[in-house]
C-alpha atoms as a PDB file:
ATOM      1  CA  UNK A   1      11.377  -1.137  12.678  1.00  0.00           C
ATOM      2  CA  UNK A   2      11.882   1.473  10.364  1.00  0.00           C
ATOM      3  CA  UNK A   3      13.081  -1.511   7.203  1.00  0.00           C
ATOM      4  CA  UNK A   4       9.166  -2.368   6.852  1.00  0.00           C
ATOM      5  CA  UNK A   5       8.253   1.094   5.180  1.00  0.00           C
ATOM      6  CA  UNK A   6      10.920   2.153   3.190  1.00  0.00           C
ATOM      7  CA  UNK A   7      10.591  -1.709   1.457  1.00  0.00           C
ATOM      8  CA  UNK A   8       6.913  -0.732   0.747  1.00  0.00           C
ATOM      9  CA  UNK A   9       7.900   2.689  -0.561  1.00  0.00           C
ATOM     10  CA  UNK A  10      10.522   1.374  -2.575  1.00  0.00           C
ATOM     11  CA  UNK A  11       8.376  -1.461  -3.633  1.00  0.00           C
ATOM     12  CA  UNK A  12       5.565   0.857  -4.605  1.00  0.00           C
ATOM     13  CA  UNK A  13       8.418   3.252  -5.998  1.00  0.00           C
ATOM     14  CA  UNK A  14       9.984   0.244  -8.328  1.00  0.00           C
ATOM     15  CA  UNK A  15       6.477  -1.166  -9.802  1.00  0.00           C
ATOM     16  CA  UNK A  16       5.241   2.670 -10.772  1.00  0.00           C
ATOM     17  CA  UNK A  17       8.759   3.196 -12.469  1.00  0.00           C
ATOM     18  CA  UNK A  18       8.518  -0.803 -14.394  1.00  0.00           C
ATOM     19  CA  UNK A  19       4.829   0.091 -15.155  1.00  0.00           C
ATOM     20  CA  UNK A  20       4.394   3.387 -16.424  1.00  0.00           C
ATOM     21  CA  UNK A  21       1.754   2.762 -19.023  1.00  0.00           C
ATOM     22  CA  UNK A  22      -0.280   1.352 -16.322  1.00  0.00           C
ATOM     23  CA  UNK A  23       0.320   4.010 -13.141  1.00  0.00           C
ATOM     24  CA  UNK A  24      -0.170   6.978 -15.594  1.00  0.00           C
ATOM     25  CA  UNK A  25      -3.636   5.711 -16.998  1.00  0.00           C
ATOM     26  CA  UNK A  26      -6.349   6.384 -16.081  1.00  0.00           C
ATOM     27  CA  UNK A  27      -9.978   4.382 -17.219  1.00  0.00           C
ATOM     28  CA  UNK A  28     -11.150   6.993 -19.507  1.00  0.00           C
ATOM     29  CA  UNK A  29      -7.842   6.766 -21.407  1.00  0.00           C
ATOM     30  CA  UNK A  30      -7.511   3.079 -21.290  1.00  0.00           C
ATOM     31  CA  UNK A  31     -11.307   2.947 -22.807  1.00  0.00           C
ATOM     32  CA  UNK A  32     -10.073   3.528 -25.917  1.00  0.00           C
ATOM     33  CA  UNK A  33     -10.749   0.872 -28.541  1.00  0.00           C
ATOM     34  CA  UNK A  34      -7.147  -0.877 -28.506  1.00  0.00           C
ATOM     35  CA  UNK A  35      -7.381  -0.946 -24.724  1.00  0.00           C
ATOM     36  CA  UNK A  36      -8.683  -4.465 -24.208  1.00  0.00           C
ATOM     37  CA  UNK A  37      -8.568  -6.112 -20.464  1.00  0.00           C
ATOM     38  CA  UNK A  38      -6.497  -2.922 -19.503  1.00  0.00           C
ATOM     39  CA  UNK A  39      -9.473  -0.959 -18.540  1.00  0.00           C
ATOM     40  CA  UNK A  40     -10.621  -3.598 -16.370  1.00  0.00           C
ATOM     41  CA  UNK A  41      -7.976  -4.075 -15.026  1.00  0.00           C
ATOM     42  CA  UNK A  42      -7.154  -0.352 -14.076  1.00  0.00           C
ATOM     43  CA  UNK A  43     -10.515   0.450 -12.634  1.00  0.00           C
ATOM     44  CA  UNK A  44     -10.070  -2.965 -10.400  1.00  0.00           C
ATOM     45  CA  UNK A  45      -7.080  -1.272  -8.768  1.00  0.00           C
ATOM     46  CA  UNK A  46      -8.622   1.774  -8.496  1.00  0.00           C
ATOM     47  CA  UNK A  47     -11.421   0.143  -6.497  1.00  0.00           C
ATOM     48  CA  UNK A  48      -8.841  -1.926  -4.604  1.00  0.00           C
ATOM     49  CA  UNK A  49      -6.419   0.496  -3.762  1.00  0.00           C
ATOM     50  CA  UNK A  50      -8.281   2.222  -0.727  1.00  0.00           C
ATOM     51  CA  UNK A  51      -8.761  -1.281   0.855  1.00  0.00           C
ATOM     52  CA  UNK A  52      -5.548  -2.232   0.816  1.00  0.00           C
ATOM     53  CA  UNK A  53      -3.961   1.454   1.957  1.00  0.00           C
ATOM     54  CA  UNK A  54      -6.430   0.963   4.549  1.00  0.00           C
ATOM     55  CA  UNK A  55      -5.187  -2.521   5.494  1.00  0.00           C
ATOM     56  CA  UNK A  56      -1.708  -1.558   5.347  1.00  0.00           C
ATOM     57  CA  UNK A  57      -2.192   1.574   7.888  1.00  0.00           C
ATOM     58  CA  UNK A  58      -4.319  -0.420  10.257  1.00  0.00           C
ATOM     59  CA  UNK A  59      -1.250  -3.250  10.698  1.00  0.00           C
ATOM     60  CA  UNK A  60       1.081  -0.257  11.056  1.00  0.00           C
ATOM     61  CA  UNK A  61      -0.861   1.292  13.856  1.00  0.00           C
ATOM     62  CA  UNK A  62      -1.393  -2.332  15.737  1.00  0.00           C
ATOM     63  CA  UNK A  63       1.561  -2.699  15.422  1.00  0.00           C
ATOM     64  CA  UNK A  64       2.808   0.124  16.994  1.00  0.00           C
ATOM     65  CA  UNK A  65       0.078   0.228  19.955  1.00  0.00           C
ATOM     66  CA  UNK A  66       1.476  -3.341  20.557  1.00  0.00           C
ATOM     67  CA  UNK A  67       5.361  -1.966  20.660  1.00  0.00           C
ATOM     68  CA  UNK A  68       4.138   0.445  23.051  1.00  0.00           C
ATOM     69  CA  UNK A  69       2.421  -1.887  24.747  1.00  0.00           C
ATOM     70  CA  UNK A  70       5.036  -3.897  25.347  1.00  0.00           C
ATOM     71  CA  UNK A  71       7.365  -1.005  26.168  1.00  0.00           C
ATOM     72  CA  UNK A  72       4.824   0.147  28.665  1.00  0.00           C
ATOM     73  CA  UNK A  73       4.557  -3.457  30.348  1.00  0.00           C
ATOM     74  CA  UNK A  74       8.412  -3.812  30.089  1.00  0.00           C
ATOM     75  CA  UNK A  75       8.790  -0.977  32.592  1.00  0.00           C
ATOM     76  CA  UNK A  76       6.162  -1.497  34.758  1.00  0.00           C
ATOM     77  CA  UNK A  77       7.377  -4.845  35.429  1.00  0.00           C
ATOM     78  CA  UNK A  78      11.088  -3.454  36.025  1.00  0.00           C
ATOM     79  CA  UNK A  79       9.630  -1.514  38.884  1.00  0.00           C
END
């Protein structure tokens, strides 16, 4: 159980270290003139990001109310 969130963090860990550039900027600094489709880009994930934190903390908590659940059920049944 515990695998599933040190995998994200050292997912999110590994793509901020290969993608510096990218995790460090921020739209006003990727508006510059050479910044091209990086701007767009950036404030896409900036608009994205809370929706998919959100998503990922709403699985983890349905996922543990269903391993309580389950625990819960487990022992009443035992009984």
């Amino acid at each position: 159980m515990v695998k599933a969130p040190r995998l994200l963090g050292a997912t999110a860990l590994a793509a901020s270290l290969l993608v510096p550039g990218a995790s460090w900027a921020c739209p006003a600094c990727a508006g510059n003139p050479d910044g091209g489709i990086t701007r767009y880009l950036l404030i896409g994930l900036m608009v994205v990001s809370p929706y998919l934190a959100a998503t990922v903390v709403i699985r983890l908590i349905r996922k543990g109310e269903a391993a309580m659940r389950a625990s819960e059920d487990a022992s009443v049944h035992a009984d």
